[in-house]
C-alpha atoms as a PDB file:
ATOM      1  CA  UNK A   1      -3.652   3.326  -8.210  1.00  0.00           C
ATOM      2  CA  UNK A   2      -4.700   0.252  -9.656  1.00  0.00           C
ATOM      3  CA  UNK A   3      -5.836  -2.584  -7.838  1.00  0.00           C
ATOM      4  CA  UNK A   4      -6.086  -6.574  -9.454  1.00  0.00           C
ATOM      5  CA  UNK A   5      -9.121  -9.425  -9.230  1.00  0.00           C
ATOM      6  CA  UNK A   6      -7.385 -11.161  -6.759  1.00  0.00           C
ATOM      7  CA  UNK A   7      -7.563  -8.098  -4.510  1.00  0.00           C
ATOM      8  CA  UNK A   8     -11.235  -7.190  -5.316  1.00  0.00           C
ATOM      9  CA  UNK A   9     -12.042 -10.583  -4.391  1.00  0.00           C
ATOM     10  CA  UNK A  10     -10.179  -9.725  -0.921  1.00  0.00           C
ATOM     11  CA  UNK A  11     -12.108  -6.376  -0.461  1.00  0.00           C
ATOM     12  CA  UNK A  12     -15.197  -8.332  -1.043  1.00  0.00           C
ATOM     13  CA  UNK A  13     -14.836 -11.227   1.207  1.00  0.00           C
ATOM     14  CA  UNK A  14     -13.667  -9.375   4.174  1.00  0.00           C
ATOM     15  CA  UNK A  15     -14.406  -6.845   6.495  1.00  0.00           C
ATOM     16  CA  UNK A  16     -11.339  -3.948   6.469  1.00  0.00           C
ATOM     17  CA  UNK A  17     -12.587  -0.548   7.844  1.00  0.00           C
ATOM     18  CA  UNK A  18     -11.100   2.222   5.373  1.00  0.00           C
ATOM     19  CA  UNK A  19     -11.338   6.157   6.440  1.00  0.00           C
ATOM     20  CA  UNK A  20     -13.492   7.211   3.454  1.00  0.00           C
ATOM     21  CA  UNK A  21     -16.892   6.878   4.103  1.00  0.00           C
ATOM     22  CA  UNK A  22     -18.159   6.611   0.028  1.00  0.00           C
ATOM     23  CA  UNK A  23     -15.343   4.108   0.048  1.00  0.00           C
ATOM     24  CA  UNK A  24     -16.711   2.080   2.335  1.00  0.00           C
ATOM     25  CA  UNK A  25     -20.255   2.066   0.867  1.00  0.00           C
ATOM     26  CA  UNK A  26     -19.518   1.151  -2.429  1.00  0.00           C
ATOM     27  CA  UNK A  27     -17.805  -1.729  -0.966  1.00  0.00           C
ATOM     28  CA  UNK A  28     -20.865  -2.594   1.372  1.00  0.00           C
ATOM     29  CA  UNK A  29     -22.980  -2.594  -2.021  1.00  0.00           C
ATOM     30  CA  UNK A  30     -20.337  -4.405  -4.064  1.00  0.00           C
ATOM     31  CA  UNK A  31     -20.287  -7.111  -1.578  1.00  0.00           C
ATOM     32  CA  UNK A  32     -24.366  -7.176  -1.585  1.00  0.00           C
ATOM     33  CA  UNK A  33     -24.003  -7.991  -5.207  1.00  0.00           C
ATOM     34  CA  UNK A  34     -20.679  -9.729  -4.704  1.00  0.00           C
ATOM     35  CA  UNK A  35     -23.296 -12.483  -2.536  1.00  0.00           C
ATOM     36  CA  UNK A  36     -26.005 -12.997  -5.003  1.00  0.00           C
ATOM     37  CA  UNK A  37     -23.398 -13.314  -7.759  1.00  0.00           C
ATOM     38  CA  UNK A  38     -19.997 -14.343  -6.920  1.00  0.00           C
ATOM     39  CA  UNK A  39     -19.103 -14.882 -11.063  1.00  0.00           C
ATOM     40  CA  UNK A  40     -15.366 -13.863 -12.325  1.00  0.00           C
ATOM     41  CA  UNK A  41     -17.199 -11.338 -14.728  1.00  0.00           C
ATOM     42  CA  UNK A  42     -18.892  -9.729 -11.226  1.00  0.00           C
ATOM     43  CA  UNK A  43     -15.511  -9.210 -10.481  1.00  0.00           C
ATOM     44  CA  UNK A  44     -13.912  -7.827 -13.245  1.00  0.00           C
ATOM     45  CA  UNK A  45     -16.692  -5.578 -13.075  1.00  0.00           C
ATOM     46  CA  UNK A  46     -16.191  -4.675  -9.688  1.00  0.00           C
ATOM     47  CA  UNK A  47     -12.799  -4.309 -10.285  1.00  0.00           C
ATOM     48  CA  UNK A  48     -13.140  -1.680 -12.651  1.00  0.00           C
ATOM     49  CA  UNK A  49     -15.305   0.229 -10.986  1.00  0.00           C
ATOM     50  CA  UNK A  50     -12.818   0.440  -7.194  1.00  0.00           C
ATOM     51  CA  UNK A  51     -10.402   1.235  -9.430  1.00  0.00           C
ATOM     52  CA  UNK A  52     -12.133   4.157 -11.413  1.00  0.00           C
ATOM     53  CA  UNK A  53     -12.866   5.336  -7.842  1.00  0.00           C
ATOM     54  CA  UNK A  54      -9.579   5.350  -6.601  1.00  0.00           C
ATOM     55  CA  UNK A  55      -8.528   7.008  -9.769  1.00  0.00           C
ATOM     56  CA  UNK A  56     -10.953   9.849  -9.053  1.00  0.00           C
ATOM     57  CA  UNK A  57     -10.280  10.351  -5.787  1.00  0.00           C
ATOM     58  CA  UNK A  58      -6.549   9.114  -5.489  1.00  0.00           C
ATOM     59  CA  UNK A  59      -5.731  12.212  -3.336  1.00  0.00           C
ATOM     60  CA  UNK A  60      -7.849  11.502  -0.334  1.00  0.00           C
ATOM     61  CA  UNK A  61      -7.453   7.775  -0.597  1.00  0.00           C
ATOM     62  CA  UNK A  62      -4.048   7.342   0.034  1.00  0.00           C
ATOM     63  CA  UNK A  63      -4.452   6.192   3.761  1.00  0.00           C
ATOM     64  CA  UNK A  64      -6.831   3.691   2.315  1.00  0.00           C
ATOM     65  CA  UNK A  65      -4.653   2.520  -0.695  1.00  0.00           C
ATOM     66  CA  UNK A  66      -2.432   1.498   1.554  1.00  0.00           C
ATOM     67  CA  UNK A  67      -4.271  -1.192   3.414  1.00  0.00           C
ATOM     68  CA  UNK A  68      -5.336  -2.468  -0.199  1.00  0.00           C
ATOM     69  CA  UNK A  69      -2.355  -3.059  -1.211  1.00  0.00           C
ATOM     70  CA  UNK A  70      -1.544  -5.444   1.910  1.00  0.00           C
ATOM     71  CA  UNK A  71      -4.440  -7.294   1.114  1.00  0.00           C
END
């Protein structure tokens, strides 16, 4: 599960309500950030860090996975 820029950018310029609670709060901070700093290297950053989550906890976020990858 990997997700790209473009579709951090997405996660962090809408509002999509995803199962996983943790999920949902690092977003909620990310976008906090996201706000105050809205730089490409914000992003990357941000990227990395969904995507080690969704590494980590790939096999309760498959529900959620899948409305990333429509974004």
């Amino acid at each position: 599960m990997k997700i790209t820029p473009q579709q951090t950018q997405k996660l962090l310029s809408e509002n999509q309500s995803f199962s996983q609670l943790g999920f949902s709060m690092m977003l909620t901070r990310l976008k906090s950030m996201y706000a105050k700093d809205p730089s490409q290297a914000f992003l990357e950053k941000s990227t990395g860090e969904i995507n080690t989550f969704l590494d980590k906890f790939k096999s309760i976020m498959a529900s959620d996975y899948d409305i990333i990858l429509k974004l």
